[in-house]
PDB file of N, CA and C in Angstrom:
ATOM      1  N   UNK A   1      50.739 196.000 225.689  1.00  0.00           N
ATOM      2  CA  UNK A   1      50.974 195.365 224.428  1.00  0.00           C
ATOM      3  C   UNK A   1      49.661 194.726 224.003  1.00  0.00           C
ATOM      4  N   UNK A   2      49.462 194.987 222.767  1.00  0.00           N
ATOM      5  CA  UNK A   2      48.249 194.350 222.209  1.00  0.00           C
ATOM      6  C   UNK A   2      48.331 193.848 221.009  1.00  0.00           C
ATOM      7  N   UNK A   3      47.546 192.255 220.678  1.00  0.00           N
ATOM      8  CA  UNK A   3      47.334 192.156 219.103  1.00  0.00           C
ATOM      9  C   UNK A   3      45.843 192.565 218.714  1.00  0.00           C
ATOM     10  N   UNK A   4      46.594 192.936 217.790  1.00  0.00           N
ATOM     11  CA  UNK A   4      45.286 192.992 216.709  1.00  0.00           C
ATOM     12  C   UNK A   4      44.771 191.951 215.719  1.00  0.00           C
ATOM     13  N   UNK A   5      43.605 191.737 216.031  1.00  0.00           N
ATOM     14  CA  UNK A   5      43.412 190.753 215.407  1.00  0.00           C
ATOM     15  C   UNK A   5      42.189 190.964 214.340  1.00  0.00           C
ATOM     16  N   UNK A   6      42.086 190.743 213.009  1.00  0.00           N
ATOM     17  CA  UNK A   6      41.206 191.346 211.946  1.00  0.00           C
ATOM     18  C   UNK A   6      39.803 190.570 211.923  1.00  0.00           C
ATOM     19  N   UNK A   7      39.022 191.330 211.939  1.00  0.00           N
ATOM     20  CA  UNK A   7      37.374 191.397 212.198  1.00  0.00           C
ATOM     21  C   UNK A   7      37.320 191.194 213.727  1.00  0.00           C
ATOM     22  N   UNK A   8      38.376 191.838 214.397  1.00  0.00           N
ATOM     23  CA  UNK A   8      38.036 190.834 215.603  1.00  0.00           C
ATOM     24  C   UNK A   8      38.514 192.416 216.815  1.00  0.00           C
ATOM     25  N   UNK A   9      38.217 192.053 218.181  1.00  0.00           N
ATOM     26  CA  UNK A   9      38.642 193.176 218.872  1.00  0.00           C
ATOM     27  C   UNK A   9      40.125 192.960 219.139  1.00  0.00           C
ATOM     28  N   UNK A  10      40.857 194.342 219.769  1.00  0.00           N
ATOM     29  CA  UNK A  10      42.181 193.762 220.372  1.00  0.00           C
ATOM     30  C   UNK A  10      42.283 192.621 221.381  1.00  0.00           C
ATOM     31  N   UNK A  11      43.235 192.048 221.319  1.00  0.00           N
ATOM     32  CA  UNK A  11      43.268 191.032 222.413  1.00  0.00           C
ATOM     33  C   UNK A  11      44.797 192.058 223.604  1.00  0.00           C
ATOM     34  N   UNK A  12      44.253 192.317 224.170  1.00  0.00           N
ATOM     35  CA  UNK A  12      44.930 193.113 225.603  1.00  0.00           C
ATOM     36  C   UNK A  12      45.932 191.397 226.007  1.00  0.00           C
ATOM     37  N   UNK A  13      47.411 191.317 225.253  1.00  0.00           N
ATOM     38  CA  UNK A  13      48.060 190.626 226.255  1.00  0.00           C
ATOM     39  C   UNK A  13      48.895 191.261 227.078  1.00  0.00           C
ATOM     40  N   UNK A  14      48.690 191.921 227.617  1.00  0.00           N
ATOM     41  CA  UNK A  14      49.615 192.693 229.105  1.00  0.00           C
ATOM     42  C   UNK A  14      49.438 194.241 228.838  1.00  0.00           C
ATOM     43  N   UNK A  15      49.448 194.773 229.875  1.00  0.00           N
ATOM     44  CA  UNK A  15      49.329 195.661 230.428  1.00  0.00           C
ATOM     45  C   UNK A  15      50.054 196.727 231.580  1.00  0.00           C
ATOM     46  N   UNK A  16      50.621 197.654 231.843  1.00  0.00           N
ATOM     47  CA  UNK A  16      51.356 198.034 232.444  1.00  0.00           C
ATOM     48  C   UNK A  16      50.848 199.438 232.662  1.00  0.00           C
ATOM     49  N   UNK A  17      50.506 199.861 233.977  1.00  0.00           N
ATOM     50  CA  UNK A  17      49.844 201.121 234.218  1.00  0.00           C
ATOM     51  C   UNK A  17      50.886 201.902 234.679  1.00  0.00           C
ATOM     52  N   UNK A  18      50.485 203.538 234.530  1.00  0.00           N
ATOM     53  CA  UNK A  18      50.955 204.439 234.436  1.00  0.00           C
ATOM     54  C   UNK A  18      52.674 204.509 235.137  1.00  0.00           C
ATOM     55  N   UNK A  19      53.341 205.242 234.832  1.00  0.00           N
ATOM     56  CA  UNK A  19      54.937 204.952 235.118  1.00  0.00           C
ATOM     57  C   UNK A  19      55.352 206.545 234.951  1.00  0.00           C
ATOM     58  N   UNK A  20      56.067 207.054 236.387  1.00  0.00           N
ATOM     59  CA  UNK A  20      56.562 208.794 235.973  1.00  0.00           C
ATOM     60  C   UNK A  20      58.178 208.578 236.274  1.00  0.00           C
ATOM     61  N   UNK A  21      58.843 209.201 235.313  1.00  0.00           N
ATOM     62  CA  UNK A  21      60.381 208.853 235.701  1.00  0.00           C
ATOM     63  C   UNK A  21      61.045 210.232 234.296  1.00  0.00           C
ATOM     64  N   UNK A  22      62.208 210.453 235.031  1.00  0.00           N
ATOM     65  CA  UNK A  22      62.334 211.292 234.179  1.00  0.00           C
ATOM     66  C   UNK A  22      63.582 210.638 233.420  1.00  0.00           C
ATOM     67  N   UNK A  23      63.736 209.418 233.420  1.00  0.00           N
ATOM     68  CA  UNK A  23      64.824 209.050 232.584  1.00  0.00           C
ATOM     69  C   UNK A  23      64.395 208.909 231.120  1.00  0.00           C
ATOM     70  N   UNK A  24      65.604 208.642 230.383  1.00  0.00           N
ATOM     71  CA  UNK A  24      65.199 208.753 228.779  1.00  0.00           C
ATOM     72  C   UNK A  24      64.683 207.375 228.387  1.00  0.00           C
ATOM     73  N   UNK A  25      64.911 206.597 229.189  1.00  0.00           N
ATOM     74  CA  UNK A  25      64.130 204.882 228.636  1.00  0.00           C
ATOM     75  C   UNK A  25      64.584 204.714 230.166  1.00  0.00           C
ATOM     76  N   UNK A  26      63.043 203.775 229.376  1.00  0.00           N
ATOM     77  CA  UNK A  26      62.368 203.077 230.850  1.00  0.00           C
ATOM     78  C   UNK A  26      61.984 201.072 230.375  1.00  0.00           C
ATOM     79  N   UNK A  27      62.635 201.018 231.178  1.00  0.00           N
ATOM     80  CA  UNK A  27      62.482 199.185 230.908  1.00  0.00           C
ATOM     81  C   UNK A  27      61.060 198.505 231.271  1.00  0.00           C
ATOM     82  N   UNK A  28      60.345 197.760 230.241  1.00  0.00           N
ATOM     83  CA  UNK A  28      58.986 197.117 230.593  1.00  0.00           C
ATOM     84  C   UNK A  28      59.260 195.469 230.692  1.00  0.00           C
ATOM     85  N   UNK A  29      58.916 194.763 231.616  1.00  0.00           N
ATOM     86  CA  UNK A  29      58.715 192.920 231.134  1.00  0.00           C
ATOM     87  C   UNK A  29      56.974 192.588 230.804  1.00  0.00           C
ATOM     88  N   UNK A  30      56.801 192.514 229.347  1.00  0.00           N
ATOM     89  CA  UNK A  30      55.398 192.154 229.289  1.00  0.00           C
ATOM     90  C   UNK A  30      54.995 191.099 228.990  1.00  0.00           C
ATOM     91  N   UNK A  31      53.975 190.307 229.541  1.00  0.00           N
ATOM     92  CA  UNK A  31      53.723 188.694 229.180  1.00  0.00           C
ATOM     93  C   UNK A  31      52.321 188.500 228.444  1.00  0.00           C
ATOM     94  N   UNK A  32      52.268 187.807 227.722  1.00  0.00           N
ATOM     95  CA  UNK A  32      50.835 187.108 227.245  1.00  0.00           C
ATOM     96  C   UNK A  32      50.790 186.425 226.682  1.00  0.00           C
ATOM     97  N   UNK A  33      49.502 185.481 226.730  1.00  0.00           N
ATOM     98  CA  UNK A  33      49.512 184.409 225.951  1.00  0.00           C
ATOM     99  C   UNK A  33      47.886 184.764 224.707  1.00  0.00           C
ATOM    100  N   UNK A  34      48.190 183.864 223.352  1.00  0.00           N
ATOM    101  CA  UNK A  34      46.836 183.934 222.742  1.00  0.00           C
ATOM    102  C   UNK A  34      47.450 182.768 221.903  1.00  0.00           C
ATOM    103  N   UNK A  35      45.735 182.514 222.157  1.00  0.00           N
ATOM    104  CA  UNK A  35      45.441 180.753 220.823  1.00  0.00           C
ATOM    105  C   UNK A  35      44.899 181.569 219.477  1.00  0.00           C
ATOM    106  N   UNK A  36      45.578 180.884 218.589  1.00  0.00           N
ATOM    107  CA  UNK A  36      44.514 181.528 217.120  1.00  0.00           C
ATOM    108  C   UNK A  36      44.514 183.095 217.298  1.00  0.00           C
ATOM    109  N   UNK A  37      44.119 183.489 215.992  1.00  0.00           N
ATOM    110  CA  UNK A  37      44.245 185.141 215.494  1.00  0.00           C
ATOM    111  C   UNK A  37      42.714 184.916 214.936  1.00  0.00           C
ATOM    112  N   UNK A  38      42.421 186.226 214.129  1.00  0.00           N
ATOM    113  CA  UNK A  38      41.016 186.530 213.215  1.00  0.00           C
ATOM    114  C   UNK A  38      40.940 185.538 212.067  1.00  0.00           C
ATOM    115  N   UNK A  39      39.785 185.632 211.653  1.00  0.00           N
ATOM    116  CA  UNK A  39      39.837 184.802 210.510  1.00  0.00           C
ATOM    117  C   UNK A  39      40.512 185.701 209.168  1.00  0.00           C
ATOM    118  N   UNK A  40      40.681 184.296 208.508  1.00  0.00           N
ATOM    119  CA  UNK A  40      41.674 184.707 207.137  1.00  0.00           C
ATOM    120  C   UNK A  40      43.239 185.310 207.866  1.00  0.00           C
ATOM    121  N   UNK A  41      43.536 185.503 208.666  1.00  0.00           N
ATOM    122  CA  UNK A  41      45.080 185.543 209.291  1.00  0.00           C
ATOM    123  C   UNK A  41      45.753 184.518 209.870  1.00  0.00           C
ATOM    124  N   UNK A  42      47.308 184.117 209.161  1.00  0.00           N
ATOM    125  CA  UNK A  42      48.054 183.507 209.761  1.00  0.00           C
ATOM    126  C   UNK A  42      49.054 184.183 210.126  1.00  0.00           C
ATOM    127  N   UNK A  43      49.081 185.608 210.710  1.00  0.00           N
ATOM    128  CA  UNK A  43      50.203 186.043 211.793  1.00  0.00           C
ATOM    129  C   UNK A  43      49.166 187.010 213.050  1.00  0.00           C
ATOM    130  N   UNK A  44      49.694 186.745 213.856  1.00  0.00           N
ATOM    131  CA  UNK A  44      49.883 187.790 214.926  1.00  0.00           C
ATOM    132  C   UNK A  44      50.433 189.496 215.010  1.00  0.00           C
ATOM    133  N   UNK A  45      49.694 190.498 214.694  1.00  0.00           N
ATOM    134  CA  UNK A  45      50.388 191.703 214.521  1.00  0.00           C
ATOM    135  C   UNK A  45      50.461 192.258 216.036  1.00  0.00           C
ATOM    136  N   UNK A  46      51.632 192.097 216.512  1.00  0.00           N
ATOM    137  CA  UNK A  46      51.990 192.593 218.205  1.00  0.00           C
ATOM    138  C   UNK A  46      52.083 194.216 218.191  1.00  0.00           C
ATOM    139  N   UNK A  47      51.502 194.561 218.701  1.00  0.00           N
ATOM    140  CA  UNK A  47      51.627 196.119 218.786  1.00  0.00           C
ATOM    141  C   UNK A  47      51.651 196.770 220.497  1.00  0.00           C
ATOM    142  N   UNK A  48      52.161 198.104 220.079  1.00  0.00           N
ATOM    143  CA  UNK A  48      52.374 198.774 221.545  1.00  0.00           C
ATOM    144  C   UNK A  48      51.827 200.257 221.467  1.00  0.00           C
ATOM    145  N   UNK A  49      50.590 200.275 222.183  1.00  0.00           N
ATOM    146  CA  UNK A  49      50.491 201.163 222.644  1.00  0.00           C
ATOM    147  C   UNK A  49      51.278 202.216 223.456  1.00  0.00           C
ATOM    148  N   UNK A  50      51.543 203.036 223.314  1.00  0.00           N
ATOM    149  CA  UNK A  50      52.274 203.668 224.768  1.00  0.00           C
ATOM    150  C   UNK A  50      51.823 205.202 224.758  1.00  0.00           C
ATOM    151  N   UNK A  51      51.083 205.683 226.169  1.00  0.00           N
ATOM    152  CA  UNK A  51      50.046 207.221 226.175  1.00  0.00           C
ATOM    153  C   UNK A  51      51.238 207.933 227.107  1.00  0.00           C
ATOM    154  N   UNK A  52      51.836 209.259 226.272  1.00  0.00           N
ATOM    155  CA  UNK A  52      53.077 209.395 226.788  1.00  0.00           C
ATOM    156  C   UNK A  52      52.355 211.147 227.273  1.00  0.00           C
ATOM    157  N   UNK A  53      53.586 211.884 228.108  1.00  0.00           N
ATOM    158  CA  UNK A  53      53.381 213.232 228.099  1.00  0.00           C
ATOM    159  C   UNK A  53      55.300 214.113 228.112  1.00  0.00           C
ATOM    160  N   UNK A  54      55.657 212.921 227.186  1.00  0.00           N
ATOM    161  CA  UNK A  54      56.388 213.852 226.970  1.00  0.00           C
ATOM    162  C   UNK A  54      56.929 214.505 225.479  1.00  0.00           C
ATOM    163  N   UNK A  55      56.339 215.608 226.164  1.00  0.00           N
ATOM    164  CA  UNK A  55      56.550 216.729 224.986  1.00  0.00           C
ATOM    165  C   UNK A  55      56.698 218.050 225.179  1.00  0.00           C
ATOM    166  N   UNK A  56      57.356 218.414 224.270  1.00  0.00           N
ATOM    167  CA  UNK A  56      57.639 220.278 224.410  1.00  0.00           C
ATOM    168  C   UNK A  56      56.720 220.905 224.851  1.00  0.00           C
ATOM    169  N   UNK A  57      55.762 220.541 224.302  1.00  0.00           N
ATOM    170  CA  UNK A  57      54.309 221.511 224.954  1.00  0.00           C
ATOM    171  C   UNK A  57      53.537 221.059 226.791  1.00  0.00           C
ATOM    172  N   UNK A  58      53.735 221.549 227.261  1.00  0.00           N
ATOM    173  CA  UNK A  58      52.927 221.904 228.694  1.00  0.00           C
ATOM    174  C   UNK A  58      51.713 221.256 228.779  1.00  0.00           C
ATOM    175  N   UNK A  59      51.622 220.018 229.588  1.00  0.00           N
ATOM    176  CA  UNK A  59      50.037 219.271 229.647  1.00  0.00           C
ATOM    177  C   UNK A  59      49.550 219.216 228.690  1.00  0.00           C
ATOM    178  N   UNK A  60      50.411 218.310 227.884  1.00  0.00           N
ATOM    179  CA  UNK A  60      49.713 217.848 226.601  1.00  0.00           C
ATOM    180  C   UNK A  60      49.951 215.963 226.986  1.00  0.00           C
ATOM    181  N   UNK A  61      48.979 215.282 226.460  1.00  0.00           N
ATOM    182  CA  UNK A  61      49.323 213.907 226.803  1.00  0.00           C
ATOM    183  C   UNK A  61      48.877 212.956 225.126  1.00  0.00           C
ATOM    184  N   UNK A  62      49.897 212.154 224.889  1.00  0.00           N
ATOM    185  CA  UNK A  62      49.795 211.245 223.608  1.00  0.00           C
ATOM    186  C   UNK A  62      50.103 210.112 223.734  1.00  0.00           C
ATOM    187  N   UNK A  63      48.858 209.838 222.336  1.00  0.00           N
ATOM    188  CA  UNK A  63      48.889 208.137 222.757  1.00  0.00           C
ATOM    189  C   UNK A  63      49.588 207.679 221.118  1.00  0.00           C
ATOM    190  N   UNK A  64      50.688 207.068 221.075  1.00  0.00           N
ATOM    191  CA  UNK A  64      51.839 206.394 220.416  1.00  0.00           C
ATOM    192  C   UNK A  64      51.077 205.041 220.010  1.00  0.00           C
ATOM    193  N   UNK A  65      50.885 204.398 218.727  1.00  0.00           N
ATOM    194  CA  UNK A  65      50.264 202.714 218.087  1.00  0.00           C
ATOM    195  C   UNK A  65      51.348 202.481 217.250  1.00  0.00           C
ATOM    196  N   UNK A  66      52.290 201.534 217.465  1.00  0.00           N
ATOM    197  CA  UNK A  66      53.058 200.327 216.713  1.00  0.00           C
ATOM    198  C   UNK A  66      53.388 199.359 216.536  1.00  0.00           C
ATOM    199  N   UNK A  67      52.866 198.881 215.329  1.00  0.00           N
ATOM    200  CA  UNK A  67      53.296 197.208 214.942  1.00  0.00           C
ATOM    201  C   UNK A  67      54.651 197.063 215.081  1.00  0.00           C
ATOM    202  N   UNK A  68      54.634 196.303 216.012  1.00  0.00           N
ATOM    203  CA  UNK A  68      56.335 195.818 216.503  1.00  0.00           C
ATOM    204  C   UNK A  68      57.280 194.887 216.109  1.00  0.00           C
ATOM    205  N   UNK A  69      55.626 193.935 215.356  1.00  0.00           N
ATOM    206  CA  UNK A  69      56.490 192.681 215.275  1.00  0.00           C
ATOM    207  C   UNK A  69      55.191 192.183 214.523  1.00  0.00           C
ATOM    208  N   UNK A  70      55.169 191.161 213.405  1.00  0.00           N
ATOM    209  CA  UNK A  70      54.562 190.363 212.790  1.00  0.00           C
ATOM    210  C   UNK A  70      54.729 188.823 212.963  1.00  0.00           C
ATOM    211  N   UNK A  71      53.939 187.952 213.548  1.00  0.00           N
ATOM    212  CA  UNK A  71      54.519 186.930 214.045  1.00  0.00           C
ATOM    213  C   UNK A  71      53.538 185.854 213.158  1.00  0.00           C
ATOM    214  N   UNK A  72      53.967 184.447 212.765  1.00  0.00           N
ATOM    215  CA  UNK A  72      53.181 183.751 212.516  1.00  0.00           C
ATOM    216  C   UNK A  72      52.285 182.883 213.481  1.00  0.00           C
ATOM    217  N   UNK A  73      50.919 182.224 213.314  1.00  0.00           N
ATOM    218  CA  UNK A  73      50.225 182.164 214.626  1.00  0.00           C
ATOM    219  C   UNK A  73      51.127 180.679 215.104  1.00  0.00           C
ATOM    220  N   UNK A  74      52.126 179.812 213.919  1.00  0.00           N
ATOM    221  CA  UNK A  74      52.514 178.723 214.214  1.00  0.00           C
ATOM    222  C   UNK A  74      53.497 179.023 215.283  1.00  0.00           C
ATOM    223  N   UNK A  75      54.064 180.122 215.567  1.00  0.00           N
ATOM    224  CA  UNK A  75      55.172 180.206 216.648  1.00  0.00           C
ATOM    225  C   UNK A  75      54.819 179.922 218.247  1.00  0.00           C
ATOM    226  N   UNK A  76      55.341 179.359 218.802  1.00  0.00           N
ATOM    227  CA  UNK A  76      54.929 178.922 220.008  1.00  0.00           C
ATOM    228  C   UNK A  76      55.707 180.187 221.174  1.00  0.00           C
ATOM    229  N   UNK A  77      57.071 180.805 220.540  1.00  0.00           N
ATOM    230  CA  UNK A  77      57.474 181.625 222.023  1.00  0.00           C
ATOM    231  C   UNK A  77      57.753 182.788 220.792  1.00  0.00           C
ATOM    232  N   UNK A  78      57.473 183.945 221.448  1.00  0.00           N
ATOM    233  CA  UNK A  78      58.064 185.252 220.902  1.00  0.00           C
ATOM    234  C   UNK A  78      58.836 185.894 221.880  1.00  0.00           C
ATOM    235  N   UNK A  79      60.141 186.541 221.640  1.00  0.00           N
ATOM    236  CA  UNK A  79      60.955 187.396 222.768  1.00  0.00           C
ATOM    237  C   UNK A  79      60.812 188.713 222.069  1.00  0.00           C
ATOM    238  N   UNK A  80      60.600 189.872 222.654  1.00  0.00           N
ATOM    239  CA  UNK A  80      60.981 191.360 221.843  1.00  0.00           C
ATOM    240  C   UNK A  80      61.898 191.841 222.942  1.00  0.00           C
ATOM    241  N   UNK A  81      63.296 192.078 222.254  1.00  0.00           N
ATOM    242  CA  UNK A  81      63.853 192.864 223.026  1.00  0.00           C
ATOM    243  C   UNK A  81      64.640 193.854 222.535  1.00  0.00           C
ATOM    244  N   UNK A  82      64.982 195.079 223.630  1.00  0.00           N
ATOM    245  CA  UNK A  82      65.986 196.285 222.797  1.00  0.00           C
ATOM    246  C   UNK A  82      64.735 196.781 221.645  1.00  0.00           C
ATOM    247  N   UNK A  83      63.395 196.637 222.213  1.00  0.00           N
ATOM    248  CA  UNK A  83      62.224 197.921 221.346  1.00  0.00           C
ATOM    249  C   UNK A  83      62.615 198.758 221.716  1.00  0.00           C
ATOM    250  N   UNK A  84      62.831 199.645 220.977  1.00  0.00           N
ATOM    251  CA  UNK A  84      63.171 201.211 221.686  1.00  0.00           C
ATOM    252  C   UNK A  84      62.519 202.222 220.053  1.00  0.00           C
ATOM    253  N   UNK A  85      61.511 203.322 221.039  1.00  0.00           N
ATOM    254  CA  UNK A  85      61.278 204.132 220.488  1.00  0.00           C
ATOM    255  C   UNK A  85      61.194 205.539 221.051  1.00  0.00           C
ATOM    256  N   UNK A  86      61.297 207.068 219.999  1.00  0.00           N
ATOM    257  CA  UNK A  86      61.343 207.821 220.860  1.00  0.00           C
ATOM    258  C   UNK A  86      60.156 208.198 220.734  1.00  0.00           C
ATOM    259  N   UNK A  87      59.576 208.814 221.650  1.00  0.00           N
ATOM    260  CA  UNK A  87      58.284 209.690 221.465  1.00  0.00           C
ATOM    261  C   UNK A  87      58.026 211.050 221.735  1.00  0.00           C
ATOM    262  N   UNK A  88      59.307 211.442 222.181  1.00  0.00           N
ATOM    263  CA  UNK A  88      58.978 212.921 222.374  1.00  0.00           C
ATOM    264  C   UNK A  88      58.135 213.760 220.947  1.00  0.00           C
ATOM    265  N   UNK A  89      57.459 214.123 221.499  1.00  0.00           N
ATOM    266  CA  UNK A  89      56.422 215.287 220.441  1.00  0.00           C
ATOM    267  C   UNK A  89      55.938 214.466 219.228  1.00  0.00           C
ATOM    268  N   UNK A  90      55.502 212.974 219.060  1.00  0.00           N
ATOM    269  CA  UNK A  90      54.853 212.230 218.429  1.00  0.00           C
ATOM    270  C   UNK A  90      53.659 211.232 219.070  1.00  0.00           C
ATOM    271  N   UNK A  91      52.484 210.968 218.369  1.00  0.00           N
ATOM    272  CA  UNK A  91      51.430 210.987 218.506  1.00  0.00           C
ATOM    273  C   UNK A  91      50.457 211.911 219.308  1.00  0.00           C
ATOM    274  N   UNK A  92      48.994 211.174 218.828  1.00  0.00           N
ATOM    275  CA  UNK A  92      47.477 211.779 218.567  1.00  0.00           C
ATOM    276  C   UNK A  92      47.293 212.285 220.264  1.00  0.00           C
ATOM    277  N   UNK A  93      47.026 213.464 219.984  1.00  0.00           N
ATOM    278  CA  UNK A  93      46.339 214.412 221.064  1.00  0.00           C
ATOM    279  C   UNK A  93      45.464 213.366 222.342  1.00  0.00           C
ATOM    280  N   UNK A  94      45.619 213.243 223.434  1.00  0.00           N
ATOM    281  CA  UNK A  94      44.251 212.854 223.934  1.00  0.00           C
ATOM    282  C   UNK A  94      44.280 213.748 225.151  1.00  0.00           C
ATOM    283  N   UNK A  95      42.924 212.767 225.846  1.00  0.00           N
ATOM    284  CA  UNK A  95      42.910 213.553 226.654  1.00  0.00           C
ATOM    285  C   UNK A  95      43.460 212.861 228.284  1.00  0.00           C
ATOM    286  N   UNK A  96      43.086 211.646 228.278  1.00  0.00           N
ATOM    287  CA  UNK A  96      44.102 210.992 229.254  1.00  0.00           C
ATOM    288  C   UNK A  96      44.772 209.836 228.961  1.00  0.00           C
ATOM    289  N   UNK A  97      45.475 209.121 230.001  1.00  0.00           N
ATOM    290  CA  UNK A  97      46.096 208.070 230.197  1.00  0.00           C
ATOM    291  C   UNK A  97      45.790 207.059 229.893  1.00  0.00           C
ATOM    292  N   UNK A  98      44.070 206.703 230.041  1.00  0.00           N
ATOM    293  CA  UNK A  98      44.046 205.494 229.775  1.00  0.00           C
ATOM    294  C   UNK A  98      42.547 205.650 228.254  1.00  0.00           C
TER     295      UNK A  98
END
């Protein structure tokens, strides 16, 4: 999970490495903390990466970017729960995992 923050780099709050399972959803607990956003922003745009390989096509691997959640920076706790997305045969070509 990452924010984005404008003029500014991502801020990496959590992280969760590679995961093989062949079920249709897979449960994550992700934590982070951040003070302040970019300048000229008063929200937090929480986003999720996720570099998937599943898809119709044979050794193909994709990397999935969504704003999940728009938060203001005044909020002190955020919960996301029940995100659920599918990804079969959506997002950008790469070439690995990370």
């Amino acid at each position: 999970m990452f924010l984005i923050a404008f003029f500014s780099k991502k801020d990496v709050l959590d992280y969760k490495d590679a995961r093989c399972t062949s079920e249709q959803e897979s449960d994550f607990d992700l934590k982070g903390e951040e003070d302040g956003d970019g300048i000229f922003s008063d929200y937090y745009d929480i986003t999720m990466f996720i570099t998937h390989n599943c898809s119709s096509l044979n050794n193909t691997i994709r990397k999935v970017q969504r704003i999940i959640k728009k938060v203001p920076v005044t909020e002190n706790h955020v919960e996301l729960s029940n995100w659920k997305v599918n990804v079969t045969n959506i997002g950008m070509l790469v070439d690995s995992y990370h």
